[in-house]
PDB file of N, CA and C in Angstrom:
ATOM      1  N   UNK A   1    -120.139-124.558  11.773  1.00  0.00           N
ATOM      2  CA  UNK A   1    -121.236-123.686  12.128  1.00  0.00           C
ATOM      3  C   UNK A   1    -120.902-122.814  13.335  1.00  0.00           C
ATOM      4  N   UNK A   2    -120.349-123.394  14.569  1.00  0.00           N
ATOM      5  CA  UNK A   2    -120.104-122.763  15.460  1.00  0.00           C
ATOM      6  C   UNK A   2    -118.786-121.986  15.343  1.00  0.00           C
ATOM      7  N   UNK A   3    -117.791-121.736  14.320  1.00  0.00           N
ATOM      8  CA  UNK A   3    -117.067-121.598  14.214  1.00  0.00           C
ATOM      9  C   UNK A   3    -117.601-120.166  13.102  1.00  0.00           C
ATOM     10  N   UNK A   4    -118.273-120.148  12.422  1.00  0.00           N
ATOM     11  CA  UNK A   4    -119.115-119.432  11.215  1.00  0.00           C
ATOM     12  C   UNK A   4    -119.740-118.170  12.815  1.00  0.00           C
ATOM     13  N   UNK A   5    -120.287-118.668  13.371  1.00  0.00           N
ATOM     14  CA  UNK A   5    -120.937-118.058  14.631  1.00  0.00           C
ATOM     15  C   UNK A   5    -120.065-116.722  15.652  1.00  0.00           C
ATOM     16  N   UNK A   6    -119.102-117.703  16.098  1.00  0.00           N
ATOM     17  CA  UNK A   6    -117.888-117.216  16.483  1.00  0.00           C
ATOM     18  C   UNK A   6    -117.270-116.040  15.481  1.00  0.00           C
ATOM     19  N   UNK A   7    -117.151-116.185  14.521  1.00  0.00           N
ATOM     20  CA  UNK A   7    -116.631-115.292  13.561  1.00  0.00           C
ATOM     21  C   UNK A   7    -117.408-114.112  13.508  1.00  0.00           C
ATOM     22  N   UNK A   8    -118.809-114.643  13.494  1.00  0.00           N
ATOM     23  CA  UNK A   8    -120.122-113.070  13.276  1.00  0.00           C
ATOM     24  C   UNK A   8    -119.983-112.476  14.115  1.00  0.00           C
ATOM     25  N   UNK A   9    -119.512-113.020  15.562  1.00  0.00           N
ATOM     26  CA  UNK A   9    -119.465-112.045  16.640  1.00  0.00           C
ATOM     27  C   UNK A   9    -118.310-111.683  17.045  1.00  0.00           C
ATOM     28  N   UNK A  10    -117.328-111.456  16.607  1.00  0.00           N
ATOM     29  CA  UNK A  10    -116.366-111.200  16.903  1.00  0.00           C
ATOM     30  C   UNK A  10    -116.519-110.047  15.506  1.00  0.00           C
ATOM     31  N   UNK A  11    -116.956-109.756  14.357  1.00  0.00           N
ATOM     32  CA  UNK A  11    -117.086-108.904  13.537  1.00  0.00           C
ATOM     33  C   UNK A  11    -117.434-107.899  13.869  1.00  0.00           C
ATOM     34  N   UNK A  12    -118.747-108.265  14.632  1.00  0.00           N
ATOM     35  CA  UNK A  12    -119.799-107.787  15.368  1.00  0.00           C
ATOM     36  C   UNK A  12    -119.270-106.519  16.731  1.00  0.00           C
ATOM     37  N   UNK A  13    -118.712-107.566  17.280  1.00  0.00           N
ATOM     38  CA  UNK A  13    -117.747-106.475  18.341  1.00  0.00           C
ATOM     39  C   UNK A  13    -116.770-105.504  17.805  1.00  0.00           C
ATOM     40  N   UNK A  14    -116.324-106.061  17.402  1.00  0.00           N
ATOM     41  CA  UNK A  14    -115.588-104.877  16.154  1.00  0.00           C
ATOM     42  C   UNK A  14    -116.094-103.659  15.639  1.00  0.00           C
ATOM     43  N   UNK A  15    -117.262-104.069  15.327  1.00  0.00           N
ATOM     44  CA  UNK A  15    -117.665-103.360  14.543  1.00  0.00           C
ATOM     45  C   UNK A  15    -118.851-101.703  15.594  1.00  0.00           C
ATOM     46  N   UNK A  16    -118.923-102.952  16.599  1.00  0.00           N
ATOM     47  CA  UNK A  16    -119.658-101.816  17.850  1.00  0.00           C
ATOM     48  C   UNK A  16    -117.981-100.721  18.737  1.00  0.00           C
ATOM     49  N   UNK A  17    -117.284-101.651  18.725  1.00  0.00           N
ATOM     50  CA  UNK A  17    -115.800-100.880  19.095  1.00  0.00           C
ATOM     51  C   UNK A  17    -115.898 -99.765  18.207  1.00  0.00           C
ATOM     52  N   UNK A  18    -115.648-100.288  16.967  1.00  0.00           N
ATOM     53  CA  UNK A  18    -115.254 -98.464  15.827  1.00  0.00           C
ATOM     54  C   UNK A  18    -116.402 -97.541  16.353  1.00  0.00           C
ATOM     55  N   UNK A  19    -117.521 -97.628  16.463  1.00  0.00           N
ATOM     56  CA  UNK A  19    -118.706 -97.279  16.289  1.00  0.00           C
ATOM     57  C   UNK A  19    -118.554 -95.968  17.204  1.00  0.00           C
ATOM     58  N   UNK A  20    -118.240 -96.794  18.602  1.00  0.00           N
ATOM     59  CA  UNK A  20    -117.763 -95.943  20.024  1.00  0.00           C
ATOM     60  C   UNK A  20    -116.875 -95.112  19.603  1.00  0.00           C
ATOM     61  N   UNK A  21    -115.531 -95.777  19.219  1.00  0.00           N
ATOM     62  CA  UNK A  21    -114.551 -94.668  18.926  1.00  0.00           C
ATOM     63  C   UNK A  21    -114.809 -93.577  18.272  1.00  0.00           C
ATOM     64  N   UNK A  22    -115.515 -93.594  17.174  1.00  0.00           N
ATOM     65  CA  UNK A  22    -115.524 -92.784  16.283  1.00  0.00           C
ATOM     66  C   UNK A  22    -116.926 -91.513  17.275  1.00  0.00           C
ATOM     67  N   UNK A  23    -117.640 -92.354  17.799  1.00  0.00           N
ATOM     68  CA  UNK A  23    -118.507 -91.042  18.793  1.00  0.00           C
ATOM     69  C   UNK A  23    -117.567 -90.708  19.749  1.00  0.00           C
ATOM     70  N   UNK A  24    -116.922 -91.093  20.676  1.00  0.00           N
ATOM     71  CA  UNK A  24    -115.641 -90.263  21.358  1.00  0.00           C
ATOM     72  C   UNK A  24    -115.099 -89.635  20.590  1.00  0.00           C
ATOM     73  N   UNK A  25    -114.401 -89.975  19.499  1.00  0.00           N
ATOM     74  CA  UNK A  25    -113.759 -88.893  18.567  1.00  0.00           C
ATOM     75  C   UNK A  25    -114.732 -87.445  18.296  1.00  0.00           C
ATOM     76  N   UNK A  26    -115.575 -88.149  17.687  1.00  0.00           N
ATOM     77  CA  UNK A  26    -116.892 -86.854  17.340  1.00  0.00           C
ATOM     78  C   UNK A  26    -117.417 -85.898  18.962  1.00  0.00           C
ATOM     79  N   UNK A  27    -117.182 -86.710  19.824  1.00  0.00           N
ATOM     80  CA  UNK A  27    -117.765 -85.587  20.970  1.00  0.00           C
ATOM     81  C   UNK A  27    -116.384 -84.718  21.495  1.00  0.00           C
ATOM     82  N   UNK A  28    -115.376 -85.383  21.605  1.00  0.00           N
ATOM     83  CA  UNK A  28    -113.773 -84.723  21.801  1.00  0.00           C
ATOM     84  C   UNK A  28    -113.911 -83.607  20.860  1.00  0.00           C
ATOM     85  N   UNK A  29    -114.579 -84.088  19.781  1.00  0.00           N
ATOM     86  CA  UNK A  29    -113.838 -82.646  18.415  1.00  0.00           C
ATOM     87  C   UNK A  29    -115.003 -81.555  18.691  1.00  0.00           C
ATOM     88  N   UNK A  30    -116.576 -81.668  19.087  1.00  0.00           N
ATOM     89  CA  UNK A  30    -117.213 -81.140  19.643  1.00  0.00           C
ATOM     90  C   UNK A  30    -116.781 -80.317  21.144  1.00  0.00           C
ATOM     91  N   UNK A  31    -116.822 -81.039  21.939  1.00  0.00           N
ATOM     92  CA  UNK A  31    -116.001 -79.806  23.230  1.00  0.00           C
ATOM     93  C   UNK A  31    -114.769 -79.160  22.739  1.00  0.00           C
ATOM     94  N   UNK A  32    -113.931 -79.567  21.823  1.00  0.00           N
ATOM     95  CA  UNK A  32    -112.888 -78.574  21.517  1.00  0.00           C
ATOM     96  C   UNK A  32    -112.987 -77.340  20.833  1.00  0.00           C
ATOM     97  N   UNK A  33    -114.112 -78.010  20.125  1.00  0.00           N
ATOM     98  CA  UNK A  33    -114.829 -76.259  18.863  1.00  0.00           C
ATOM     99  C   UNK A  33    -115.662 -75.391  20.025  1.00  0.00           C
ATOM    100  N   UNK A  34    -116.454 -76.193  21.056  1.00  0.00           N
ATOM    101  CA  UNK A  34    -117.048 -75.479  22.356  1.00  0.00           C
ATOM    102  C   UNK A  34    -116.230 -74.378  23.444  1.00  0.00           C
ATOM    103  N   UNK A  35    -114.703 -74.795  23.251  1.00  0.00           N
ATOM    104  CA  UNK A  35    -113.615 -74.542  23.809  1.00  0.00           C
ATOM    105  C   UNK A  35    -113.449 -73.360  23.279  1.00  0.00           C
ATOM    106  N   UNK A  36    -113.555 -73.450  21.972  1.00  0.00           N
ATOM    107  CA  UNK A  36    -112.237 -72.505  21.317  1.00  0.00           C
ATOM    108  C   UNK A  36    -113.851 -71.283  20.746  1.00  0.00           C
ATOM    109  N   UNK A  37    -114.490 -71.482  20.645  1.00  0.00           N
ATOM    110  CA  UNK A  37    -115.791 -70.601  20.737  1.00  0.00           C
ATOM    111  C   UNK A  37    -115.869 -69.868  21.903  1.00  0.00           C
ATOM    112  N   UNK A  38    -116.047 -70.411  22.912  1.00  0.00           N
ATOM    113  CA  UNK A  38    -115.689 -69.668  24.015  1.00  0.00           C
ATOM    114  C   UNK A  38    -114.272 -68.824  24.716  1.00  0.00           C
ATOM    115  N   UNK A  39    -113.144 -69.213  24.205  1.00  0.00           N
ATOM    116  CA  UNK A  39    -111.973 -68.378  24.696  1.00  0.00           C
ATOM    117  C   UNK A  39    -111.587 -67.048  23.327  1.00  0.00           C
ATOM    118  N   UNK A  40    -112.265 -67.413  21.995  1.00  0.00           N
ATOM    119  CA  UNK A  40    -112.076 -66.089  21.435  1.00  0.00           C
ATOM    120  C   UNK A  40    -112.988 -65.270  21.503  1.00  0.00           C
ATOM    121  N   UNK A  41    -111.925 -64.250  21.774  1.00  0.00           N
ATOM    122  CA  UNK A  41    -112.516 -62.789  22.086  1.00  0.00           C
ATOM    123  C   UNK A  41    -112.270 -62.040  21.033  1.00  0.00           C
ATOM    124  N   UNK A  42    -113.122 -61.157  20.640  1.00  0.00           N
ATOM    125  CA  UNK A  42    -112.830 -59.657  19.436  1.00  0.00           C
ATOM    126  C   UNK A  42    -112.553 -58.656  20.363  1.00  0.00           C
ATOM    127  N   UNK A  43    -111.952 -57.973  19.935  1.00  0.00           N
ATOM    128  CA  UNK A  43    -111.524 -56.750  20.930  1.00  0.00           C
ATOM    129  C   UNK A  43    -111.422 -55.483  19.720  1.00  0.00           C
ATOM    130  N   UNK A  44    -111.756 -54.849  19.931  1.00  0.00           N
ATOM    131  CA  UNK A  44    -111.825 -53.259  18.662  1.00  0.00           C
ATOM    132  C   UNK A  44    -110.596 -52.911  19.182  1.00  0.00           C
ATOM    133  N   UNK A  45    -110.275 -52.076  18.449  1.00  0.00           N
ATOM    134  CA  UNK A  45    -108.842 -51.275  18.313  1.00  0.00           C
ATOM    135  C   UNK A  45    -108.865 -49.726  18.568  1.00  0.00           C
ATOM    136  N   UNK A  46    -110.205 -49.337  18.474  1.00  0.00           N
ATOM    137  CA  UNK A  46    -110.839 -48.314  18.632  1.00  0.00           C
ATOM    138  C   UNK A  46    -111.859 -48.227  19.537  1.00  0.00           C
ATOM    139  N   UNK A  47    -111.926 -46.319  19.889  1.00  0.00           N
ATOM    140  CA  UNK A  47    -113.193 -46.618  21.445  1.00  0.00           C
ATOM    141  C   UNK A  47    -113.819 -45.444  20.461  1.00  0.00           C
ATOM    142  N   UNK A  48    -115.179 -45.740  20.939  1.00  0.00           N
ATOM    143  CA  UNK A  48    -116.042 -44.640  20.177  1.00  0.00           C
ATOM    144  C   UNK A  48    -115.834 -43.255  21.712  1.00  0.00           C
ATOM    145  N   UNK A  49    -115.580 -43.294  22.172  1.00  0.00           N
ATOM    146  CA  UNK A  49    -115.531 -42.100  23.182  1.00  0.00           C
ATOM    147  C   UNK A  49    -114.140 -41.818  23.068  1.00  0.00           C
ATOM    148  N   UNK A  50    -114.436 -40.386  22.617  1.00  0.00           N
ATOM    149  CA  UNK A  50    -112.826 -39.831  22.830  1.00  0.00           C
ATOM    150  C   UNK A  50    -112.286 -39.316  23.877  1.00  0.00           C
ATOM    151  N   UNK A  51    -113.422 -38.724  24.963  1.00  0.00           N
ATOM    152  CA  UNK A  51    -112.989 -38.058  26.521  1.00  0.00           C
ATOM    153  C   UNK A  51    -114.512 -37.910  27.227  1.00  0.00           C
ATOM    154  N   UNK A  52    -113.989 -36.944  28.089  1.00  0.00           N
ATOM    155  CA  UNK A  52    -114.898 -36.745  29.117  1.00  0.00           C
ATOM    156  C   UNK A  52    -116.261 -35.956  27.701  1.00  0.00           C
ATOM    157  N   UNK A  53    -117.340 -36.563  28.482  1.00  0.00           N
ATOM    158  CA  UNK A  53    -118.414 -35.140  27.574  1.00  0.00           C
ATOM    159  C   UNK A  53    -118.075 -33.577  27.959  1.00  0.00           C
ATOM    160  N   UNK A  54    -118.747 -33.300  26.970  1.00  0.00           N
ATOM    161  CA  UNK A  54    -118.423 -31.574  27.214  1.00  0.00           C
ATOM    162  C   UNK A  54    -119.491 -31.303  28.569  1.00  0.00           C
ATOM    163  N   UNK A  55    -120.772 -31.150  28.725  1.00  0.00           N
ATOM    164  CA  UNK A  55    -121.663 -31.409  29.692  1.00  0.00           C
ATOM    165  C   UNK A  55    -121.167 -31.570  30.788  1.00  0.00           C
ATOM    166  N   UNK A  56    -120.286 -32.223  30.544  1.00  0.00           N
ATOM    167  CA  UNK A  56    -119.573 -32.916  32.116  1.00  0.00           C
ATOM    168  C   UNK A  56    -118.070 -32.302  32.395  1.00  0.00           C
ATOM    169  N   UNK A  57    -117.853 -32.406  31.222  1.00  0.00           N
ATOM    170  CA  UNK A  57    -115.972 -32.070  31.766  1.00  0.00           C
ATOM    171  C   UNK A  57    -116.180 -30.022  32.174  1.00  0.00           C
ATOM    172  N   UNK A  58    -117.022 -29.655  31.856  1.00  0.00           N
ATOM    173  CA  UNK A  58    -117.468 -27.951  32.534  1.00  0.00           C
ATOM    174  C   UNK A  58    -117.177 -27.770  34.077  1.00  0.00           C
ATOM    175  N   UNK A  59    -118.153 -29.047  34.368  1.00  0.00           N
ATOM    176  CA  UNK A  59    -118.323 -29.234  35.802  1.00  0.00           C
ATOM    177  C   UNK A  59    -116.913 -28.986  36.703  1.00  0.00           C
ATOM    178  N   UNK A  60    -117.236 -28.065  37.954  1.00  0.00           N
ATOM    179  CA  UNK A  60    -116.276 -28.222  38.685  1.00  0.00           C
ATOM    180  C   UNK A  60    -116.955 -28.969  40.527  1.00  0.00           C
ATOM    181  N   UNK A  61    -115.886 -29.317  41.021  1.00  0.00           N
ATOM    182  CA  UNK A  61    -115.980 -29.264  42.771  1.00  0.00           C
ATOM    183  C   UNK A  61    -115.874 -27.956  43.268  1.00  0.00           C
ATOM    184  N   UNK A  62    -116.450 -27.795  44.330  1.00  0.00           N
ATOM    185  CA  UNK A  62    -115.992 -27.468  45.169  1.00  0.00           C
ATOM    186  C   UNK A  62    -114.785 -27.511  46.117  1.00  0.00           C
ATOM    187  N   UNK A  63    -114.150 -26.454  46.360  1.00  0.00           N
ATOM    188  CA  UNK A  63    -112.700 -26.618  46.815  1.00  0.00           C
ATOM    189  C   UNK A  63    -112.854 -27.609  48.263  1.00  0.00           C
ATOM    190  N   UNK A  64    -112.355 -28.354  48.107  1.00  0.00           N
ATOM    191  CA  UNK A  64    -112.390 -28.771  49.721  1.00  0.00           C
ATOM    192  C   UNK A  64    -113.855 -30.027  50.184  1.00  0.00           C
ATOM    193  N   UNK A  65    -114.286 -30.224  49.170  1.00  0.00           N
ATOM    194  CA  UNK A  65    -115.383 -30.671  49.258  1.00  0.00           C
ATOM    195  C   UNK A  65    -115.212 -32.509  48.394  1.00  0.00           C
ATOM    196  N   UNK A  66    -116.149 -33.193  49.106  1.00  0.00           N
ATOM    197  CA  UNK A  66    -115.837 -34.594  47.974  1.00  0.00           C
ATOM    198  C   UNK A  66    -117.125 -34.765  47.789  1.00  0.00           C
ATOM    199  N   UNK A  67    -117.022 -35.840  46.849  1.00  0.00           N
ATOM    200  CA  UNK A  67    -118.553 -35.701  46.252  1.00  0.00           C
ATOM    201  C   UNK A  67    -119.532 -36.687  47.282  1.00  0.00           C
ATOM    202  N   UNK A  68    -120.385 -36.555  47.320  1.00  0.00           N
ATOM    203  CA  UNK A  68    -121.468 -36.490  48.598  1.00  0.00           C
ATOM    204  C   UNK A  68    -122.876 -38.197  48.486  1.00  0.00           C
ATOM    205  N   UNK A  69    -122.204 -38.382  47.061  1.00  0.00           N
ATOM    206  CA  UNK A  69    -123.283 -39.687  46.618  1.00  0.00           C
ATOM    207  C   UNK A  69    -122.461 -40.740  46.900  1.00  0.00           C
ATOM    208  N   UNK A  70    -123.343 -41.655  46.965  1.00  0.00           N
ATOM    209  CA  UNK A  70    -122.613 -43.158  47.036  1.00  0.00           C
ATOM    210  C   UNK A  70    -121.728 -43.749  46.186  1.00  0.00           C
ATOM    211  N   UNK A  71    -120.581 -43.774  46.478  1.00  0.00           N
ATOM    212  CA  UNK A  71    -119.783 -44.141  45.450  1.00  0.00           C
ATOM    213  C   UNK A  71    -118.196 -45.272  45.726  1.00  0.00           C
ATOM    214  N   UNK A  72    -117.905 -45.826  45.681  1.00  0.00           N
ATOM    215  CA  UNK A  72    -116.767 -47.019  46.194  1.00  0.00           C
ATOM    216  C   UNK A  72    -115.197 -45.535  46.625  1.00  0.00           C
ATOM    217  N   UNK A  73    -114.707 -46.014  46.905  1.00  0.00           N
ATOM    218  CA  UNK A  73    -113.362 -45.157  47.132  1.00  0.00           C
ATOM    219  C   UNK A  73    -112.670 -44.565  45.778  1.00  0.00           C
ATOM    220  N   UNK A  74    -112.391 -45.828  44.998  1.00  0.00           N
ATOM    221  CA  UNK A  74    -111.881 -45.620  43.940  1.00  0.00           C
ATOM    222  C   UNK A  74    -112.441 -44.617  42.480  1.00  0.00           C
ATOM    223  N   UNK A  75    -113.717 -45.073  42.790  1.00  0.00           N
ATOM    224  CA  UNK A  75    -114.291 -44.257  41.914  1.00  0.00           C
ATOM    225  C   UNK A  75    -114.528 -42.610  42.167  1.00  0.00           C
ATOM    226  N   UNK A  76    -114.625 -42.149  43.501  1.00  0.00           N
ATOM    227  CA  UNK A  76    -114.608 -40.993  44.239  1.00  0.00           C
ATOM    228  C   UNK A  76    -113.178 -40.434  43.423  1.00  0.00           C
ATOM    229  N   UNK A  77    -112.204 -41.119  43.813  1.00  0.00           N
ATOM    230  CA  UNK A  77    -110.897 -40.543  43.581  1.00  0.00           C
ATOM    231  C   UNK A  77    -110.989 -40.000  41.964  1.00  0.00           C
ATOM    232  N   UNK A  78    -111.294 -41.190  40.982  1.00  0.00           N
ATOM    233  CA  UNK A  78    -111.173 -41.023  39.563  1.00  0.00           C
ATOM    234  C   UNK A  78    -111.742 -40.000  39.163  1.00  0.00           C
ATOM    235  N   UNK A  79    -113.187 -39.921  39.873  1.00  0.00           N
ATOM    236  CA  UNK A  79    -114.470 -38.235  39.974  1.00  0.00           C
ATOM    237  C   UNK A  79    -113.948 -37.719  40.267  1.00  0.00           C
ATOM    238  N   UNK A  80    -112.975 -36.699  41.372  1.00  0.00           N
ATOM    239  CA  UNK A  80    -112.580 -36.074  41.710  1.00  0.00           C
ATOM    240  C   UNK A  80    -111.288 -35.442  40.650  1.00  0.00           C
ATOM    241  N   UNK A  81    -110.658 -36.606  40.290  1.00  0.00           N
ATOM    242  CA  UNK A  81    -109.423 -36.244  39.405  1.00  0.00           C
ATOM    243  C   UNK A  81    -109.589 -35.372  38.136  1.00  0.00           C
ATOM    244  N   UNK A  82    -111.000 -36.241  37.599  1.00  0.00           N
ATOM    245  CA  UNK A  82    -111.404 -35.994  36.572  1.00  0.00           C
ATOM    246  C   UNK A  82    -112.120 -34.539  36.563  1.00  0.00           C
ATOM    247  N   UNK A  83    -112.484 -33.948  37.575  1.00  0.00           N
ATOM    248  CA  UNK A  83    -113.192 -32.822  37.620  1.00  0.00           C
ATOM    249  C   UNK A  83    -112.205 -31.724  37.933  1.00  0.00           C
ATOM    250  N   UNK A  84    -111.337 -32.089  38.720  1.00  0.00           N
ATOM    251  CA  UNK A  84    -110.370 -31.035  39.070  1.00  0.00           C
ATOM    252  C   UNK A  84    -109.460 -30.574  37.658  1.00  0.00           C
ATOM    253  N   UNK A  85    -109.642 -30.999  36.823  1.00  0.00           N
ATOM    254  CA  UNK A  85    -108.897 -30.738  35.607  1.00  0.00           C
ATOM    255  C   UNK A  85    -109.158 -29.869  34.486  1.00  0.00           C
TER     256      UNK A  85
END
């Protein structure tokens, strides 16, 4: 009997062991599809803008002059480039 006993629970543990494994397995394969969802990117091959607008690329500076709105350094420069052309 105690031996019949011994046996059920030791099945028993066994059987709660796979149980675990197999949810670690299932949550591992879950963060990896979470993973890989998140690091692909689509990227087009194509830009729907072909250049400056017409509206805009008309526009000139003033000789000698920079542009007068708030704007970072870099972007001043790119405005400027872009207009002088």
């Amino acid at each position: 009997m105690v031996l019949l006993l011994l046996l059920l629970l030791l099945v028993l543990m066994m059987m709660m062991m796979m149980m675990m494994m197999m949810m670690m397995m299932m949550m591992m394969m879950m963060m990896m599809m979470m993973m890989m969802m998140m690091t692909v990117q689509v990227v087009p091959q194509f830009t729907v803008f072909s250049g400056m607008l017409p509206h805009i690329a008309h526009l000139k500076l003033k000789p000698g002059v920079s542009p007068s709105f708030f704007m970072h350094d870099e972007l001043k420069m790119v405005c400027t480039a872009f207009c002088q052309q």
